[in-house]
N, C-alpha and C. Protein backbone atom coordinates (compact mmCIF):
# COMPACT_ATOMS: atom_id res chain seq x y z
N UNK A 1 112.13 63.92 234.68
CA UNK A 1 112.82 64.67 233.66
C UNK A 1 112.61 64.00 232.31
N UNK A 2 112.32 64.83 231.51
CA UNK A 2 112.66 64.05 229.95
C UNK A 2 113.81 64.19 229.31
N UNK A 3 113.81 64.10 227.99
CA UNK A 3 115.15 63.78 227.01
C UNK A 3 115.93 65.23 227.08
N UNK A 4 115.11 66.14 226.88
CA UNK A 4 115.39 67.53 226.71
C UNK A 4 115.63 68.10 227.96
N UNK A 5 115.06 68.01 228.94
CA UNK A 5 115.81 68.35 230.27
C UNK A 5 117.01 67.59 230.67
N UNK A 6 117.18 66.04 230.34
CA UNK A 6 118.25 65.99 230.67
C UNK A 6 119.48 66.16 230.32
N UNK A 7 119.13 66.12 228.86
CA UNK A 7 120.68 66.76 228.02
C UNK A 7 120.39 68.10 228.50
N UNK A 8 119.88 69.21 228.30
CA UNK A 8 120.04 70.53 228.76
C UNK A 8 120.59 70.93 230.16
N UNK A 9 120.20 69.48 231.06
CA UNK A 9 120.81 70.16 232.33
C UNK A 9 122.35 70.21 232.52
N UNK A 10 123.06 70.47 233.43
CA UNK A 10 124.27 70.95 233.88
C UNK A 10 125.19 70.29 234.90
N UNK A 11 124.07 69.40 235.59
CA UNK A 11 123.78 69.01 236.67
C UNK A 11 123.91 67.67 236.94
N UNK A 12 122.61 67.37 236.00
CA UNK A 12 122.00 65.76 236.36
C UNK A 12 122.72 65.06 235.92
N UNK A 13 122.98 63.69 236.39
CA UNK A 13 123.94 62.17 236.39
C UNK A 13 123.23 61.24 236.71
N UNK A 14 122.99 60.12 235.46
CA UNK A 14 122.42 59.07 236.37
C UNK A 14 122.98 57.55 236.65
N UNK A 15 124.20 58.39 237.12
CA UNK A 15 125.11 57.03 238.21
C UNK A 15 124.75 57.10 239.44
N UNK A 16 123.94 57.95 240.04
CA UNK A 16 123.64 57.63 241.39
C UNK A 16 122.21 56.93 241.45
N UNK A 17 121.49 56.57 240.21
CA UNK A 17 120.61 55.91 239.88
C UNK A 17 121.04 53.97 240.31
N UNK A 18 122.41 54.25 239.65
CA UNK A 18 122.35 52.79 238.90
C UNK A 18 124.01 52.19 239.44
N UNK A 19 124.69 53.05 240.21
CA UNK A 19 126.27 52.32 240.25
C UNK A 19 126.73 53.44 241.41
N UNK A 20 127.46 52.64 242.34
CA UNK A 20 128.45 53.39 243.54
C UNK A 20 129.55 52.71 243.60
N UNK A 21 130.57 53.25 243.93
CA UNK A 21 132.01 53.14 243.82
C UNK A 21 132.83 52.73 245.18
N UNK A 22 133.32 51.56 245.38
CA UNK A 22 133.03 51.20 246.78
C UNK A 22 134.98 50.99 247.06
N UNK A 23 136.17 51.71 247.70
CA UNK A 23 137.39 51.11 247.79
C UNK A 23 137.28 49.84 248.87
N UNK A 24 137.96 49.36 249.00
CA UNK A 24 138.60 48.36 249.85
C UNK A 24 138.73 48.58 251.24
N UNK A 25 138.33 49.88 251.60
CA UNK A 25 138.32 49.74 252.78
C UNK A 25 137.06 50.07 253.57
N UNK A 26 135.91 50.05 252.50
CA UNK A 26 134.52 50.32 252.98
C UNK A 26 134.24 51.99 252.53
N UNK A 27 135.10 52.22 252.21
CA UNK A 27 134.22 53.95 251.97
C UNK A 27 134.13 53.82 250.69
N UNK A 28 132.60 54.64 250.58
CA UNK A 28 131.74 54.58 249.44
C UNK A 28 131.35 55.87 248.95
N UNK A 29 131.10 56.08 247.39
CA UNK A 29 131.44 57.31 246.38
C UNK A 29 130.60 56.95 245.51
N UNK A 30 130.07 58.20 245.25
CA UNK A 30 128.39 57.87 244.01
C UNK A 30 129.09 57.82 242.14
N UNK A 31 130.25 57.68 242.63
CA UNK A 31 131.39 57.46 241.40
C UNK A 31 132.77 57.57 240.99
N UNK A 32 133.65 56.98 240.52
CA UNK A 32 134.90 56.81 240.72
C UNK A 32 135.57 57.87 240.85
N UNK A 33 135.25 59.00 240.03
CA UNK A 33 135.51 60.61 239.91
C UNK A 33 135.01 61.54 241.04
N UNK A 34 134.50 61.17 242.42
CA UNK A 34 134.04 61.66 243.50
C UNK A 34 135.72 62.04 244.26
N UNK A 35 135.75 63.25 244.28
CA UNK A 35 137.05 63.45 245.63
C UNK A 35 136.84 62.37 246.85
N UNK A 36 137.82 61.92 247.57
CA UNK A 36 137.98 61.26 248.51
C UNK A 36 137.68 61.82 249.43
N UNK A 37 137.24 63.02 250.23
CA UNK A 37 136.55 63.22 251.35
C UNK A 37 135.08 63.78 250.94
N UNK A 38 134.59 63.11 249.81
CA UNK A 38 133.17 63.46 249.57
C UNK A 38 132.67 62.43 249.25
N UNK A 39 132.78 61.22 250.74
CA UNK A 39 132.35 60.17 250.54
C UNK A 39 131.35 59.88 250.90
N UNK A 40 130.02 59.05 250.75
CA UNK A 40 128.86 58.84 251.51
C UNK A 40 128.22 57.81 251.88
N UNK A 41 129.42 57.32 252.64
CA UNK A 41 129.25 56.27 253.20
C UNK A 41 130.16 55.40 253.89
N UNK A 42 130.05 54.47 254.52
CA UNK A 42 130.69 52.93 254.49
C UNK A 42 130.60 51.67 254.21
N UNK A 43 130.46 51.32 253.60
CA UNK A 43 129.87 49.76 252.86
C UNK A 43 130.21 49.07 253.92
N UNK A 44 130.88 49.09 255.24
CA UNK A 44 131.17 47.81 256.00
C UNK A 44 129.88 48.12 257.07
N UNK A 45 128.84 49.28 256.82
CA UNK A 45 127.53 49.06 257.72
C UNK A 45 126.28 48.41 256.51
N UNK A 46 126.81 48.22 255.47
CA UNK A 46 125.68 47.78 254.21
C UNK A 46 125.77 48.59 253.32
N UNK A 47 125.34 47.77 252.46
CA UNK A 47 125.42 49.01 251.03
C UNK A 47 123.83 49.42 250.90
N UNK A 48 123.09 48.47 251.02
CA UNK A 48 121.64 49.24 251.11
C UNK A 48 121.80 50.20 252.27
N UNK A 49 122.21 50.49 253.28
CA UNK A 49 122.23 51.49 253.85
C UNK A 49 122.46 53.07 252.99
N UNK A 50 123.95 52.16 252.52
CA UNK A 50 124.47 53.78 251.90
C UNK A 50 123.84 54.40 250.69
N UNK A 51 123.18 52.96 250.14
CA UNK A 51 122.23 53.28 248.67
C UNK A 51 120.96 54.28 249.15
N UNK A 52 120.60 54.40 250.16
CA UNK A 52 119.73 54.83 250.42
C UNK A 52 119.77 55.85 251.76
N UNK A 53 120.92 56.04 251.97
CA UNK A 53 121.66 57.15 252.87
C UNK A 53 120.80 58.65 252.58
N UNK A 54 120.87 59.21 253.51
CA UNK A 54 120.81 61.12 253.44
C UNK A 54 121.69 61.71 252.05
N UNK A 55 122.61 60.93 252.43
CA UNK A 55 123.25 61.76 251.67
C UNK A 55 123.31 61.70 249.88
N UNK A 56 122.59 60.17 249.72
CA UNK A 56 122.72 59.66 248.37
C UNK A 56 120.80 60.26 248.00
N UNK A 57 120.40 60.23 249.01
CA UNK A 57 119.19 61.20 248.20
C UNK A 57 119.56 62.55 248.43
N UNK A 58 120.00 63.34 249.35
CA UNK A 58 120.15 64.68 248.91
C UNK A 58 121.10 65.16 247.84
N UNK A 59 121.73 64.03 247.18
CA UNK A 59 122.48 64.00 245.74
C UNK A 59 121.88 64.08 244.56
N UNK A 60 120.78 62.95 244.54
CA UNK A 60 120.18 62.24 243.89
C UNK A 60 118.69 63.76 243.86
N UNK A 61 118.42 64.42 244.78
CA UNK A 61 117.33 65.21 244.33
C UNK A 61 117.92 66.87 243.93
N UNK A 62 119.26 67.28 244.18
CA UNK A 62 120.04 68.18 243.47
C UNK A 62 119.67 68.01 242.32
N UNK A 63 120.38 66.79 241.72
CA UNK A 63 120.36 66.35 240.67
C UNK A 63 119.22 66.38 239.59
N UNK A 64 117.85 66.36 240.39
CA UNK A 64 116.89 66.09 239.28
C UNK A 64 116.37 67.60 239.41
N UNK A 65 116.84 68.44 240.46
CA UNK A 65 116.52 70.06 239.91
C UNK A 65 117.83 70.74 239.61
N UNK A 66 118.67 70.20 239.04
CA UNK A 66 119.40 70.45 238.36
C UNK A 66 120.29 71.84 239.46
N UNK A 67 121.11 71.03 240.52
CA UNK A 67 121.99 71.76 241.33
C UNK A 67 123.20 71.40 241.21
N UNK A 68 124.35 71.96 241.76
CA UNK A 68 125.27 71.30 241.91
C UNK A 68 125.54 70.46 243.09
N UNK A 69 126.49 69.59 242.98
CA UNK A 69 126.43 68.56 244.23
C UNK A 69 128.72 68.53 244.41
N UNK A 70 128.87 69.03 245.58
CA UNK A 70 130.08 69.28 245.86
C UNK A 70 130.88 68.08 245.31
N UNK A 71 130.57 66.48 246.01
CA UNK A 71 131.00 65.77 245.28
C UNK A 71 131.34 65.33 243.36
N UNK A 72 130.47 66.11 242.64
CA UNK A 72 130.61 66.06 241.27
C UNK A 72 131.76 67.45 240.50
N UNK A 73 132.85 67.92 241.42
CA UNK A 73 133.15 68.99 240.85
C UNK A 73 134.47 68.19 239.57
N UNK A 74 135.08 67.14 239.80
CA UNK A 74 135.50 66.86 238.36
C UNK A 74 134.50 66.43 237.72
N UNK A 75 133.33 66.34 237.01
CA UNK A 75 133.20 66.28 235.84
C UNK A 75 132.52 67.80 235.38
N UNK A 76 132.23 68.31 236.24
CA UNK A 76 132.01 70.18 236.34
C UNK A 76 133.45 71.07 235.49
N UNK A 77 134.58 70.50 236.23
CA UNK A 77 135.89 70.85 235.80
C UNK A 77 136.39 70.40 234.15
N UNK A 78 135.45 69.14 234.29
CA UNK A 78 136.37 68.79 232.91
C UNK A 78 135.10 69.57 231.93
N UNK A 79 134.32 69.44 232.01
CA UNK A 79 132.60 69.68 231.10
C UNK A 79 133.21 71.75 230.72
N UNK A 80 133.54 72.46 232.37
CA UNK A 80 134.15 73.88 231.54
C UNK A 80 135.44 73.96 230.96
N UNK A 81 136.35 73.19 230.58
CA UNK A 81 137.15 73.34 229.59
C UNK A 81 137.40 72.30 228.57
N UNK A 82 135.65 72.15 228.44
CA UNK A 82 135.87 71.78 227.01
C UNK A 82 135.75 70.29 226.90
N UNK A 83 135.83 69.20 227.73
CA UNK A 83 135.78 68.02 227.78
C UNK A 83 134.54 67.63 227.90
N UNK A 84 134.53 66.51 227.65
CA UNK A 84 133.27 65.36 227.66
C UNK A 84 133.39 64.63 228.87
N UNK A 85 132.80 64.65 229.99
CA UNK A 85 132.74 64.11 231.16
C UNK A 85 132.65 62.74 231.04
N UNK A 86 132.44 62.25 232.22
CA UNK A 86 131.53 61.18 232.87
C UNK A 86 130.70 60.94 232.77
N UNK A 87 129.70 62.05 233.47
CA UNK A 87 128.51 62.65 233.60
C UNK A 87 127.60 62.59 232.41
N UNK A 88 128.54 63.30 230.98
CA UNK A 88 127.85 63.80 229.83
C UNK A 88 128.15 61.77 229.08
N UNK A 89 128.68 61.50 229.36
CA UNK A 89 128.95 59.74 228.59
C UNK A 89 128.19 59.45 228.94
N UNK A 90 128.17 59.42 230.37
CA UNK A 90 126.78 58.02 231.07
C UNK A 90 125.31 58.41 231.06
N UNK A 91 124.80 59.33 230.32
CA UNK A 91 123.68 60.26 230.22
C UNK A 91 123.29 59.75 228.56
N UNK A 92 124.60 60.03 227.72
CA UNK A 92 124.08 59.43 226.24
C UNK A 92 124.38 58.21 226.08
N UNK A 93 124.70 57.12 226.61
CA UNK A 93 124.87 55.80 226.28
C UNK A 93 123.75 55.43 227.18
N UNK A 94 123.23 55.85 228.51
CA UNK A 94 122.58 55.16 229.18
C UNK A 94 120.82 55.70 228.84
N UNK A 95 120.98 57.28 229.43
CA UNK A 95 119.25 57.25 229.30
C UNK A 95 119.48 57.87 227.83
N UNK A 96 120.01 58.30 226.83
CA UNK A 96 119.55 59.02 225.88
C UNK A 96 119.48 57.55 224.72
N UNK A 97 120.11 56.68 224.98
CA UNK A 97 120.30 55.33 224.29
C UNK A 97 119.02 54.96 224.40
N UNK A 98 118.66 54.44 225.78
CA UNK A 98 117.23 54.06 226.20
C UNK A 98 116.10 54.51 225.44
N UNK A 99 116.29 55.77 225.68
CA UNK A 99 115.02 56.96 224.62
C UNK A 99 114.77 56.56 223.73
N UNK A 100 116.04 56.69 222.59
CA UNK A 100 116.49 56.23 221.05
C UNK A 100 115.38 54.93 220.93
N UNK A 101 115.96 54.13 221.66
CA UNK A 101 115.32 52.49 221.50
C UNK A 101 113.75 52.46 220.70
């Protein structure tokens, strides 16, 4: 994707690139804002496991054709009324910053 696809998309996040969200009791979330039964994983079988789980690439390739992914519906929620996500922060500080450089 480039600069322009990724601000244009709807979709794409790239915290499942770079950060997972792990509680205390081993269940693991492609971000802090993930509902609690849209977890993908357990960190007490490895985290390279879960980094590289089914489920963190069938996230991770939604994402770069620009789908929705059940787990991302708060920043979906906040992005249609009007808010500035997660999603839309960690996109311009991280890759649109990068670009800039």
């Amino acid at each position: 994707m480039d600069k322009k696809q990724v601000s244009d998309s709807k979709h794409f996040c790239v915290l499942p690139w770079i950060h997972m969200h792990v509680w205390p009791n081993g269940k693991t979330f492609p971000c802090c804002l993930t509902p609690y039964e849209n977890d993908i994983g357990d960190a007490n079988i490895g985290l390279k496991k879960v980094w590289n789980s089914e489920k963190m690439r069938e996230l991770r390739l939604n994402m770069l054709n620009d789908k929705p992914s059940v787990g991302c519906t708060r920043c979906y929620e906040h992005e249609s009324t009007g808010y500035e996500s997660l999603r839309v922060n960690a996109i311009e500080i991280i890759i649109i910053g990068l670009i800039m450089r």
